[in-house]
PDB file of N, CA and C in Angstrom:
ATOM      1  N   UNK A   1      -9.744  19.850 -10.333  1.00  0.00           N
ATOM      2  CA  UNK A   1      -9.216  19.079  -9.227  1.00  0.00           C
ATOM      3  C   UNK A   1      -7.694  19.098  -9.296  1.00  0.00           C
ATOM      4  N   UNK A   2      -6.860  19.736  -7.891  1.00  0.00           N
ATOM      5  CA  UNK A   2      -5.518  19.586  -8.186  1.00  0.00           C
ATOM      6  C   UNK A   2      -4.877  17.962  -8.098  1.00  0.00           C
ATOM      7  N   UNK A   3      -4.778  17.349  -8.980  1.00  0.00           N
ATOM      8  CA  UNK A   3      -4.274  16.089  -8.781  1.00  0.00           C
ATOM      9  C   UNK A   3      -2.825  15.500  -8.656  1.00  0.00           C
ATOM     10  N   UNK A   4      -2.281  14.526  -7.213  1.00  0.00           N
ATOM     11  CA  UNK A   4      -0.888  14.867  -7.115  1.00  0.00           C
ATOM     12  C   UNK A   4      -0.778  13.420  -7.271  1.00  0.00           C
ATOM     13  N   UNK A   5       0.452  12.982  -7.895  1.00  0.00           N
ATOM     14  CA  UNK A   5       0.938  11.669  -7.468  1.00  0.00           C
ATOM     15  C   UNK A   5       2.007  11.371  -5.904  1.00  0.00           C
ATOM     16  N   UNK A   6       1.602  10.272  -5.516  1.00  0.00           N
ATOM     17  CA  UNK A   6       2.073   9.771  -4.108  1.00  0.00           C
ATOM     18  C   UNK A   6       2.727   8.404  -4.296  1.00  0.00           C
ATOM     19  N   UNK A   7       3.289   7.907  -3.871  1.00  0.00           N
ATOM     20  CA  UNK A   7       4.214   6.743  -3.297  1.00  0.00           C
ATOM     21  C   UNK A   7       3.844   6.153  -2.213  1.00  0.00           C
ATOM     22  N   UNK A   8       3.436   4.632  -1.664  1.00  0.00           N
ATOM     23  CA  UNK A   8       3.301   4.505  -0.434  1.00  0.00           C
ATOM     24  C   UNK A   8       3.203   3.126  -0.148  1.00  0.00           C
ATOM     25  N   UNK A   9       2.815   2.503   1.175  1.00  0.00           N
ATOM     26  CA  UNK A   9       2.474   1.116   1.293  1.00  0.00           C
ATOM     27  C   UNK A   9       2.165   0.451   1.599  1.00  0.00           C
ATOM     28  N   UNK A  10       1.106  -0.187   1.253  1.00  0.00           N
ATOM     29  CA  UNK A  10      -0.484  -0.673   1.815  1.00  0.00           C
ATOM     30  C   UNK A  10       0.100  -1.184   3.946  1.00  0.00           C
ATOM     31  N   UNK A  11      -0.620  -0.678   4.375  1.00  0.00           N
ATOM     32  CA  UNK A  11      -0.172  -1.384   5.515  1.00  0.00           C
ATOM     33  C   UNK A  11      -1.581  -2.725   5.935  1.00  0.00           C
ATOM     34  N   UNK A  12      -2.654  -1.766   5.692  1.00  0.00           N
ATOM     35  CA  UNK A  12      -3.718  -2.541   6.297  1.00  0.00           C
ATOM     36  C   UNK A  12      -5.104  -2.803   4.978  1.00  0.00           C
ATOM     37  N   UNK A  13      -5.928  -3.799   5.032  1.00  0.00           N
ATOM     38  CA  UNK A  13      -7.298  -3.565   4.355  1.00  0.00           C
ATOM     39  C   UNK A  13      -8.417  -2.910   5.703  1.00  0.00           C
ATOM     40  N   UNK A  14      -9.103  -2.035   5.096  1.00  0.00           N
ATOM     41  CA  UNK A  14     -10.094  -1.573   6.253  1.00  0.00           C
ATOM     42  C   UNK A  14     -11.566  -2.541   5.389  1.00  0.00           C
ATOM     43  N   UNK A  15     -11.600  -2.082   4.104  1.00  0.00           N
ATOM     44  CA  UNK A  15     -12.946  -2.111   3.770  1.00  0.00           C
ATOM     45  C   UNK A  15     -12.359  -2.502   1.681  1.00  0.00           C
ATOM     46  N   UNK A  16     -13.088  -3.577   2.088  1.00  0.00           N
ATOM     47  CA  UNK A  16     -12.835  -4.094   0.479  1.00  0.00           C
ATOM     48  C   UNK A  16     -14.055  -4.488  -0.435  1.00  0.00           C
ATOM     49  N   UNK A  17     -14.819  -3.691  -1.555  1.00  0.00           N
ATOM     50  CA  UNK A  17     -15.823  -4.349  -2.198  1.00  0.00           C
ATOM     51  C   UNK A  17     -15.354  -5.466  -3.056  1.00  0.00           C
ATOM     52  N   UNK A  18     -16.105  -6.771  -3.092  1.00  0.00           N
ATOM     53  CA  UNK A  18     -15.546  -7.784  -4.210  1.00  0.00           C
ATOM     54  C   UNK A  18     -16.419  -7.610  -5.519  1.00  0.00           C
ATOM     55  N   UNK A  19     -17.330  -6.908  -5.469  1.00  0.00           N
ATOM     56  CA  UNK A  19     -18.549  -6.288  -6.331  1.00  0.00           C
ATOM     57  C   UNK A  19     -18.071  -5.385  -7.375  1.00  0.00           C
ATOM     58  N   UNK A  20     -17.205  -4.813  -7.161  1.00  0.00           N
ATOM     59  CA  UNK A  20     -17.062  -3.684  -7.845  1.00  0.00           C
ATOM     60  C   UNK A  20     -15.491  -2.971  -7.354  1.00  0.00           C
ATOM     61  N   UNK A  21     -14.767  -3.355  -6.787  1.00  0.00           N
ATOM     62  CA  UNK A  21     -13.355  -3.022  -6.683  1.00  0.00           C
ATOM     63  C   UNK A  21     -12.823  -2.448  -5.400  1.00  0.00           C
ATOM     64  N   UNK A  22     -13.929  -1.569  -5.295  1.00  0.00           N
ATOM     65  CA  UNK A  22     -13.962  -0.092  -4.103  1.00  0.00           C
ATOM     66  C   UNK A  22     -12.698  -1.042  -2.797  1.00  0.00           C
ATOM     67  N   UNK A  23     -11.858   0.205  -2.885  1.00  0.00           N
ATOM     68  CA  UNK A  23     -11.061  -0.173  -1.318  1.00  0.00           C
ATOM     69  C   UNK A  23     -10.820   0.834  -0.196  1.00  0.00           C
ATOM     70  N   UNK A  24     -10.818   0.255   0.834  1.00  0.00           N
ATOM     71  CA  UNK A  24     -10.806   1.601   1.724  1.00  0.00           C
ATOM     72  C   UNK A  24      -9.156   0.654   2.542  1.00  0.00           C
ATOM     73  N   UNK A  25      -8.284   1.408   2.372  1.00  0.00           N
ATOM     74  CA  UNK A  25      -7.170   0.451   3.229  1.00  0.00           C
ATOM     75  C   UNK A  25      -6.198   1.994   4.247  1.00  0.00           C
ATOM     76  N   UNK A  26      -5.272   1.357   4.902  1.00  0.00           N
ATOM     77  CA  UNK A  26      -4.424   2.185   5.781  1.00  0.00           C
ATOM     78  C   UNK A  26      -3.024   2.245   5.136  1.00  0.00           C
ATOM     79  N   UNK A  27      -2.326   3.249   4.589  1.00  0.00           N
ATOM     80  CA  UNK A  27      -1.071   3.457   4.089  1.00  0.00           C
ATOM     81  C   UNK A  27      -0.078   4.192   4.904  1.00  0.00           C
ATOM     82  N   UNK A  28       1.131   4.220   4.328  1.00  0.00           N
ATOM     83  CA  UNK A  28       2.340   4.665   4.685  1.00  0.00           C
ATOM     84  C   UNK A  28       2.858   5.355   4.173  1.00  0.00           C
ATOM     85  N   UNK A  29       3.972   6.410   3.804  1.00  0.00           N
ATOM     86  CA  UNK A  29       4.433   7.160   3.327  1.00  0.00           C
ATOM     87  C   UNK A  29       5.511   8.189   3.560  1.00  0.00           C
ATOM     88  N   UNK A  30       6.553   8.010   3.819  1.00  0.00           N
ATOM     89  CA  UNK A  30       7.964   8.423   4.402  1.00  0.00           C
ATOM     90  C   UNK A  30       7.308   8.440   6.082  1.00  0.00           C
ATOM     91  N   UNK A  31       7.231   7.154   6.596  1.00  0.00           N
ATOM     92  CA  UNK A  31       6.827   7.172   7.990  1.00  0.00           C
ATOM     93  C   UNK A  31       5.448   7.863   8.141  1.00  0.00           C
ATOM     94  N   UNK A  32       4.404   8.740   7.692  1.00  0.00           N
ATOM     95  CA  UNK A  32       3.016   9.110   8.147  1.00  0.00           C
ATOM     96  C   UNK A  32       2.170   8.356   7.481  1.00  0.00           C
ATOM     97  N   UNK A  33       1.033   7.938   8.405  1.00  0.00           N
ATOM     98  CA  UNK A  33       0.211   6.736   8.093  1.00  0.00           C
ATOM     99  C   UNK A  33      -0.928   7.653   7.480  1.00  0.00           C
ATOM    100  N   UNK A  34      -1.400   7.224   7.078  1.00  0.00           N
ATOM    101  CA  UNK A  34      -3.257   7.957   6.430  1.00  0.00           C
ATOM    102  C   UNK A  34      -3.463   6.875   5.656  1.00  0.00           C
ATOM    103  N   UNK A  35      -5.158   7.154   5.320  1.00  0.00           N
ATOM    104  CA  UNK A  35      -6.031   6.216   4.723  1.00  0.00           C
ATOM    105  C   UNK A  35      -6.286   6.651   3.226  1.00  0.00           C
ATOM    106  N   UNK A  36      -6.334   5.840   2.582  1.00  0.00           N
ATOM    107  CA  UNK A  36      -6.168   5.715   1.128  1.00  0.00           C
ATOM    108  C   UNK A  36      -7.838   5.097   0.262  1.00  0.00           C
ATOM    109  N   UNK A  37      -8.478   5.937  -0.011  1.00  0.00           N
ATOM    110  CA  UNK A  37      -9.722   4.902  -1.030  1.00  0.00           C
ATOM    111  C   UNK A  37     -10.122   5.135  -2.754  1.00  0.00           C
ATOM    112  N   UNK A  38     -10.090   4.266  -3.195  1.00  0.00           N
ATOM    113  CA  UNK A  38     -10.705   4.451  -4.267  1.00  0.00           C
ATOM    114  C   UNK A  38     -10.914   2.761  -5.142  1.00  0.00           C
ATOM    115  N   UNK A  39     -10.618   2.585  -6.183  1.00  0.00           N
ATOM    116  CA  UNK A  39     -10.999   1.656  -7.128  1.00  0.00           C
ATOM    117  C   UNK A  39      -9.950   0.398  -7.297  1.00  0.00           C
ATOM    118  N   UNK A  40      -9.413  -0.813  -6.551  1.00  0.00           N
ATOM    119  CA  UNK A  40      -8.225  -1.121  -7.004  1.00  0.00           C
ATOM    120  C   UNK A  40      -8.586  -2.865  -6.282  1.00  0.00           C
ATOM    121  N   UNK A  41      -9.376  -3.846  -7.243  1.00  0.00           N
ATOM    122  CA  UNK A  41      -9.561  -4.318  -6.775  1.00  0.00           C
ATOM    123  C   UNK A  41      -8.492  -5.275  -6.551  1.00  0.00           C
ATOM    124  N   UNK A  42      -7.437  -5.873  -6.534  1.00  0.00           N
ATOM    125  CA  UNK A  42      -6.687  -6.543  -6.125  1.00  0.00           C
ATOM    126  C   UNK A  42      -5.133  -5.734  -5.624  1.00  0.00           C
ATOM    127  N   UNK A  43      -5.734  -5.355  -3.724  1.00  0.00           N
ATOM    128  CA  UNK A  43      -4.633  -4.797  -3.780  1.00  0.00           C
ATOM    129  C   UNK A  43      -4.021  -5.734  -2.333  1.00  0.00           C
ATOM    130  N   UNK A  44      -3.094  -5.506  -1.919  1.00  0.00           N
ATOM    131  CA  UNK A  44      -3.077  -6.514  -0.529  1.00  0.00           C
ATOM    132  C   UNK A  44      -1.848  -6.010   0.608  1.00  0.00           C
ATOM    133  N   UNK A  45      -2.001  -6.041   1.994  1.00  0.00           N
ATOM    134  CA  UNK A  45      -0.690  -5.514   2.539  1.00  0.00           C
ATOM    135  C   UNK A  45       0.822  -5.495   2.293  1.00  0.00           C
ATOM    136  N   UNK A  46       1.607  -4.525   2.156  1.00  0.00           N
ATOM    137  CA  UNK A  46       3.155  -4.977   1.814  1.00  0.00           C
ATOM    138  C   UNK A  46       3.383  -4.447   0.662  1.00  0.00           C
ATOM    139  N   UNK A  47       2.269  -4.263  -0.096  1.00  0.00           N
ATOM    140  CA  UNK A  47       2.393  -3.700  -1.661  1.00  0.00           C
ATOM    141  C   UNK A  47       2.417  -2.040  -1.922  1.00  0.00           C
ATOM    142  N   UNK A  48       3.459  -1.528  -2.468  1.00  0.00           N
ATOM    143  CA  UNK A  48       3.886  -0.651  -2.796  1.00  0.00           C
ATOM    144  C   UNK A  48       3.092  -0.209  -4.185  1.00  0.00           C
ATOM    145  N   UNK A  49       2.721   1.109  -3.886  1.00  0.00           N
ATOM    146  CA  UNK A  49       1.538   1.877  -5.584  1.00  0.00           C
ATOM    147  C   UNK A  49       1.898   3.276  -5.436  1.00  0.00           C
ATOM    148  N   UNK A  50       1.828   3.654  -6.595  1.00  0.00           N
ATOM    149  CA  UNK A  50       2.072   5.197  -7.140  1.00  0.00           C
ATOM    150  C   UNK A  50       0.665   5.348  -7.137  1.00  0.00           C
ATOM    151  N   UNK A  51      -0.016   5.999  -6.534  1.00  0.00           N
ATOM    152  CA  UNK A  51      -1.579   6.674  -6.512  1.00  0.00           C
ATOM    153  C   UNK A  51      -1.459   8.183  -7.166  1.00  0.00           C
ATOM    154  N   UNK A  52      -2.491   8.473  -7.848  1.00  0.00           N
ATOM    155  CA  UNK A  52      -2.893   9.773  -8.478  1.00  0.00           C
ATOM    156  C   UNK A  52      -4.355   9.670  -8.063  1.00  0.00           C
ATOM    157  N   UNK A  53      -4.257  10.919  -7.358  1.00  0.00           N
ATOM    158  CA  UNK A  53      -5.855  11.200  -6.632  1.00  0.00           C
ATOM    159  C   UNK A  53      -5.416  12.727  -5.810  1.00  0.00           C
ATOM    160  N   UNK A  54      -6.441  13.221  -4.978  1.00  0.00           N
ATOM    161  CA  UNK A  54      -6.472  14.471  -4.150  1.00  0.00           C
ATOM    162  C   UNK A  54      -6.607  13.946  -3.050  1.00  0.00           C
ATOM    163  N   UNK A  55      -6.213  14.781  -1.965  1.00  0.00           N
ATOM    164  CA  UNK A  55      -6.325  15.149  -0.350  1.00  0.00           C
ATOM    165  C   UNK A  55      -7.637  15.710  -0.323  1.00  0.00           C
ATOM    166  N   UNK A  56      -8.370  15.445   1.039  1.00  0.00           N
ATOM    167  CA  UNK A  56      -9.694  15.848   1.190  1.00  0.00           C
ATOM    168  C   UNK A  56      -9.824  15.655   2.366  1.00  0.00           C
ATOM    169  N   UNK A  57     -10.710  16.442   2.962  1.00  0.00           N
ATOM    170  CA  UNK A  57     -11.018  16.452   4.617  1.00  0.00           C
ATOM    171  C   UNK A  57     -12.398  15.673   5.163  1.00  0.00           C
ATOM    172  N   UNK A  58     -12.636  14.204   4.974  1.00  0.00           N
ATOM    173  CA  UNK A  58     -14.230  13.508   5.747  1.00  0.00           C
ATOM    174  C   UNK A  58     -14.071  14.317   6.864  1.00  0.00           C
ATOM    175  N   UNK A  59     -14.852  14.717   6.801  1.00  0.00           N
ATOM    176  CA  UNK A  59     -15.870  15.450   8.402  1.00  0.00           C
ATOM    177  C   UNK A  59     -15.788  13.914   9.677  1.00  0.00           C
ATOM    178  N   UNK A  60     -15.680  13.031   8.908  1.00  0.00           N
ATOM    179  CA  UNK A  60     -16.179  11.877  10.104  1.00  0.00           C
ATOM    180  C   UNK A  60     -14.793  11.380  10.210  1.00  0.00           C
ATOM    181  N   UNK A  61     -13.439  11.091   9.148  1.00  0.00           N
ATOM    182  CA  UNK A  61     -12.741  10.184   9.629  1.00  0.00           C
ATOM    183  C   UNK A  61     -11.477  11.049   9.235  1.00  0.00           C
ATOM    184  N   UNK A  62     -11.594  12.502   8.799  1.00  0.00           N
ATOM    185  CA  UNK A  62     -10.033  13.222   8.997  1.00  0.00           C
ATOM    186  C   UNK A  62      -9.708  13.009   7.683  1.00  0.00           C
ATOM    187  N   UNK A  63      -8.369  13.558   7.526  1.00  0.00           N
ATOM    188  CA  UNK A  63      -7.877  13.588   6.208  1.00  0.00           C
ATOM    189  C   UNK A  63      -7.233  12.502   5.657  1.00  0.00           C
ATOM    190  N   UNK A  64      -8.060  12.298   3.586  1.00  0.00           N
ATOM    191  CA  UNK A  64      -7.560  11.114   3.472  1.00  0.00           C
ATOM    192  C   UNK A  64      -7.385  11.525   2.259  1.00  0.00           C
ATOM    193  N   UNK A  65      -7.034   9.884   1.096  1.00  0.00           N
ATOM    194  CA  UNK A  65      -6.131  10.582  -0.182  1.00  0.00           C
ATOM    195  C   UNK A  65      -7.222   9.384  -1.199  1.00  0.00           C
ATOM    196  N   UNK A  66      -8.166  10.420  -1.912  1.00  0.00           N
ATOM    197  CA  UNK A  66      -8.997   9.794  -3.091  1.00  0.00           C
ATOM    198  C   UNK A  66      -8.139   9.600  -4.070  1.00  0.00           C
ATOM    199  N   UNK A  67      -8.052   8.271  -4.351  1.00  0.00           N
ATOM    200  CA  UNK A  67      -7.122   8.184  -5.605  1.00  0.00           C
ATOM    201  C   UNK A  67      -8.046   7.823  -6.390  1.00  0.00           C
ATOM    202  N   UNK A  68      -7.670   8.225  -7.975  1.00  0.00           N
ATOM    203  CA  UNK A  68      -8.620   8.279  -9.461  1.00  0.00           C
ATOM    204  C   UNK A  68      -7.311   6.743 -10.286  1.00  0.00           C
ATOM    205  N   UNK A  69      -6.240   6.606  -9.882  1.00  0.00           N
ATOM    206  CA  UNK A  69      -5.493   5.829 -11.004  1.00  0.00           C
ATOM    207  C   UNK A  69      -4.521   5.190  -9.911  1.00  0.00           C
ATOM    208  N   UNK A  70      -4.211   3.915 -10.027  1.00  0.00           N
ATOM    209  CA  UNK A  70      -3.108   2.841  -8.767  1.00  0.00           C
ATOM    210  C   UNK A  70      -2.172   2.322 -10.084  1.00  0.00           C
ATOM    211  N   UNK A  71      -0.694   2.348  -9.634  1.00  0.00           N
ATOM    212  CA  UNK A  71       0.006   1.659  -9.902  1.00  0.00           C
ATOM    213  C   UNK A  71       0.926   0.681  -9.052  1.00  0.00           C
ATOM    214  N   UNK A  72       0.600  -0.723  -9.074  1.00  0.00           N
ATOM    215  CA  UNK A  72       1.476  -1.445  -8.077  1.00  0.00           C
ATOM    216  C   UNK A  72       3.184  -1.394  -8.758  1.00  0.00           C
ATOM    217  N   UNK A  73       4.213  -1.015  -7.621  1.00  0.00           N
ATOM    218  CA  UNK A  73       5.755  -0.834  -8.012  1.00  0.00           C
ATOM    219  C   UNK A  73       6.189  -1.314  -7.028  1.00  0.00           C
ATOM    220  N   UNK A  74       6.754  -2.468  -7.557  1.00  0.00           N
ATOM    221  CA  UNK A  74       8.183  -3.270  -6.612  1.00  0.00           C
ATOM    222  C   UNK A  74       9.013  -2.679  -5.905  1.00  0.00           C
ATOM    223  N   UNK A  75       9.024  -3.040  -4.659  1.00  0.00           N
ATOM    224  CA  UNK A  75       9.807  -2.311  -3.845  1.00  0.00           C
ATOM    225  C   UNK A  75      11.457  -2.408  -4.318  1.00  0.00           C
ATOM    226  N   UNK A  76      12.094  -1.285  -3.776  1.00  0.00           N
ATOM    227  CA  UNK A  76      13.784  -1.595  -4.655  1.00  0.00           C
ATOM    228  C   UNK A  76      14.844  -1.690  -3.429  1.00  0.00           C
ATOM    229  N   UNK A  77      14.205  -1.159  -2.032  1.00  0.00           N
ATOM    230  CA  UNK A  77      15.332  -1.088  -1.197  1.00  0.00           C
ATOM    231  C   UNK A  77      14.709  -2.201  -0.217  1.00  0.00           C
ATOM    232  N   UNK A  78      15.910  -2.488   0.726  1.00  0.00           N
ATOM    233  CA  UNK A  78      15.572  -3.745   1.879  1.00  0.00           C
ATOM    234  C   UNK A  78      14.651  -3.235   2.562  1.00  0.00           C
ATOM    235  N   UNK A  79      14.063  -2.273   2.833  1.00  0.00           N
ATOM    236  CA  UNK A  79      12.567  -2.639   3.691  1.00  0.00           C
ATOM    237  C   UNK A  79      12.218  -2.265   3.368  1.00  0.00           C
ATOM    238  N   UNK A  80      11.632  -2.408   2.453  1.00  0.00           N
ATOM    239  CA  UNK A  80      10.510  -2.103   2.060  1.00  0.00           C
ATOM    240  C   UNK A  80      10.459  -3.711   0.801  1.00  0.00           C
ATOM    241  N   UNK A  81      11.593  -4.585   0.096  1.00  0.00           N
ATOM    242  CA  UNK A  81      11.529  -5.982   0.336  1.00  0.00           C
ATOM    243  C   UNK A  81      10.911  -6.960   1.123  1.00  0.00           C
ATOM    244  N   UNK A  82      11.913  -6.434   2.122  1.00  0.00           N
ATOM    245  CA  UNK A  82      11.145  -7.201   3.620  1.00  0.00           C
ATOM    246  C   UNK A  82       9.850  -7.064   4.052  1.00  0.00           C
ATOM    247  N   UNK A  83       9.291  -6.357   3.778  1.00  0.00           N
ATOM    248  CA  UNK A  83       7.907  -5.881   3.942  1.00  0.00           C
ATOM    249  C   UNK A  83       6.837  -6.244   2.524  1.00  0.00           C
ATOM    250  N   UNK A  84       7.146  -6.256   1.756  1.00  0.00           N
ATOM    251  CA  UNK A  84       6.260  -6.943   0.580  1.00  0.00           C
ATOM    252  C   UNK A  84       6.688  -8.707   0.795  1.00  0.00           C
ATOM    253  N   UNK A  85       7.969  -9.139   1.164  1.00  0.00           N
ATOM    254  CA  UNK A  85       7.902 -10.525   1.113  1.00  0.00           C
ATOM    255  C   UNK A  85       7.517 -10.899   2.889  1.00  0.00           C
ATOM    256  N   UNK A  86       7.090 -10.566   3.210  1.00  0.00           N
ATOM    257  CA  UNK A  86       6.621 -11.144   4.666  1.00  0.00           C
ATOM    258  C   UNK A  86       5.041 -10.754   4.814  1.00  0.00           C
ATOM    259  N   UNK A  87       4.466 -10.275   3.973  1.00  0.00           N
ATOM    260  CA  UNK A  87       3.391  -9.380   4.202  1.00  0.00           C
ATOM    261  C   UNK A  87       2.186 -10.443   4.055  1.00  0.00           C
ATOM    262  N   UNK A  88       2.626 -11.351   3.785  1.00  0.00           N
ATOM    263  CA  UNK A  88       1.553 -12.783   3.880  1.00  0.00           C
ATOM    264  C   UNK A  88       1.108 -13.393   2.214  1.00  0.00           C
ATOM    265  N   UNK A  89       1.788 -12.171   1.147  1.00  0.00           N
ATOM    266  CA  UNK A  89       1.463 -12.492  -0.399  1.00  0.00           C
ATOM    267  C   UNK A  89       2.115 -13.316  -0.968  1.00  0.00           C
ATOM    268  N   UNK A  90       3.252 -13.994   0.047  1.00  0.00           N
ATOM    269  CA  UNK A  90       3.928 -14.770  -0.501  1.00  0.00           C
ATOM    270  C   UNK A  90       3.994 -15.854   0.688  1.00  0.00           C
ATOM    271  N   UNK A  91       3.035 -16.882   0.454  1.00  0.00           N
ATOM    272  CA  UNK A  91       2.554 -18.027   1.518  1.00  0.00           C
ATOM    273  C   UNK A  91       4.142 -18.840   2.351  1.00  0.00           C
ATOM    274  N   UNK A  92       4.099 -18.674   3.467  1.00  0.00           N
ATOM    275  CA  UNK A  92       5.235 -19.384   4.117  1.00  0.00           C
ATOM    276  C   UNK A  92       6.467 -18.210   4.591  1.00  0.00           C
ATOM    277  N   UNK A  93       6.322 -17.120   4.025  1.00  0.00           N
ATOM    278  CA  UNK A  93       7.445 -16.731   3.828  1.00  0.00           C
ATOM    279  C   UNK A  93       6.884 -15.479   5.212  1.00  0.00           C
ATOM    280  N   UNK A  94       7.970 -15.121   6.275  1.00  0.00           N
ATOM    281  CA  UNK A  94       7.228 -14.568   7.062  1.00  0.00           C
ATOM    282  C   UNK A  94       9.139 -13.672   7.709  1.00  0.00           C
ATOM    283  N   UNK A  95       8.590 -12.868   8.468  1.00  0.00           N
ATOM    284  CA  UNK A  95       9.829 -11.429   8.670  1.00  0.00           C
ATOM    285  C   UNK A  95      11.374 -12.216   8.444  1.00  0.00           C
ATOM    286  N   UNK A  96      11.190 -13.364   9.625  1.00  0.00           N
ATOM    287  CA  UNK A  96      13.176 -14.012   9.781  1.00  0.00           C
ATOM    288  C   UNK A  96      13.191 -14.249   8.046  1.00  0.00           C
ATOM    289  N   UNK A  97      12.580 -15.283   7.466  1.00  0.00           N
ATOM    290  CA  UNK A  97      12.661 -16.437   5.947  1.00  0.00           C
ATOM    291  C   UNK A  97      12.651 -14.437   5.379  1.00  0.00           C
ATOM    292  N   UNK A  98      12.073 -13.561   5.306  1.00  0.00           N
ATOM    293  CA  UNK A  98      12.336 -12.066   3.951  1.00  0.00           C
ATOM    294  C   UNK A  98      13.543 -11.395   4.632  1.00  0.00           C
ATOM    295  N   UNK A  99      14.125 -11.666   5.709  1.00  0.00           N
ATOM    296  CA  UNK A  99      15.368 -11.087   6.099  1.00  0.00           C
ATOM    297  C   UNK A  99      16.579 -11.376   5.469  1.00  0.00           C
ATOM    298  N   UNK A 100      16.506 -13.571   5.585  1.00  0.00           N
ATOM    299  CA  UNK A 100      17.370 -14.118   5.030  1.00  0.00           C
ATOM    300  C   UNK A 100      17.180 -14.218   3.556  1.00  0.00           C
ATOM    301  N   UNK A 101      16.317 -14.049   3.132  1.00  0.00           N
ATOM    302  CA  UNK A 101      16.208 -13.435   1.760  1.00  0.00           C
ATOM    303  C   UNK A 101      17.135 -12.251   1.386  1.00  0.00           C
ATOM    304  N   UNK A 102      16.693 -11.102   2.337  1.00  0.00           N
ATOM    305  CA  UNK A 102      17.476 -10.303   1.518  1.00  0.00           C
ATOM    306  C   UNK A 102      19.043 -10.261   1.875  1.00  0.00           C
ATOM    307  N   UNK A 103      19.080 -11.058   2.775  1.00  0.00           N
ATOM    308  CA  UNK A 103      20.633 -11.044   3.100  1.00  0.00           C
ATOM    309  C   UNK A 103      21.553 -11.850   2.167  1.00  0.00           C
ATOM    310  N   UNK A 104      20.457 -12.666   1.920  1.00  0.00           N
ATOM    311  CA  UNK A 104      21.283 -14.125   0.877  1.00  0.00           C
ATOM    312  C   UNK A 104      21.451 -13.319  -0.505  1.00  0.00           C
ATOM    313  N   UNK A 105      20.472 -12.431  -1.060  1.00  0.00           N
ATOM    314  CA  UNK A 105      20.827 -11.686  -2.573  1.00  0.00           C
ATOM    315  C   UNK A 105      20.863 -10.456  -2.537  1.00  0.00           C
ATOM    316  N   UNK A 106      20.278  -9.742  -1.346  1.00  0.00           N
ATOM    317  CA  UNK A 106      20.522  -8.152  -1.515  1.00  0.00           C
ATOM    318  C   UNK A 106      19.547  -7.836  -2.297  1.00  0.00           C
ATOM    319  N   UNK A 107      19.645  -6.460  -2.439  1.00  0.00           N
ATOM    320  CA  UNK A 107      18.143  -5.838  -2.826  1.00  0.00           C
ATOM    321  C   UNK A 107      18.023  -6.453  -4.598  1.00  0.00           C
TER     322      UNK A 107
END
């Protein structure tokens, strides 16, 4: 299996097992969206992961990226800040309150 590492960031949950981990969610990645599944049970929108897995073609839903290993990594630049602190993981805190965040300390 050629296995690549990727960068990216959760945008959406599609399909989450609480049984056993399995996630099926919608990602990002220098602006192109695709769908992301494999094993990661606590993952949530806004959150940034280094995935190691392959590209593969479902016949039913197009090309997507099986990941075998997730690493969650803190975002380092302002939006992608703004986007992990508004993303709802941090209760109250919503786009204007992660703006003035990052304006008040910077990245």
């Amino acid at each position: 299996m050629n296995e690549k590492e990727i960068y990216c960031t959760v945008r959406h949950i599609t399909f989450r097992s609480e049984e056993n981990g399995f996630v099926i969610f919608g990602a990002e990645r220098d602006f192109n969206r695709f769908t992301a599944k494999g094993y990661l049970p606590n993952v949530d929108p806004g959150q940034s992961l280094k995935l190691t897995g392959s590209w593969y073609e479902d016949p039913r839903y197009g090309l997507q990226f099986k990941f075998t290993a997730a690493e969650i990594v803190l975002p380092t630049d302002a939006r992608g800040i703004q986007k992990y602190l508004s993303s709802g993981i941090i209760k109250g805190i919503g786009p204007v309150t992660a703006q003035n965040i990052i304006y008040a300390f910077g990245n």
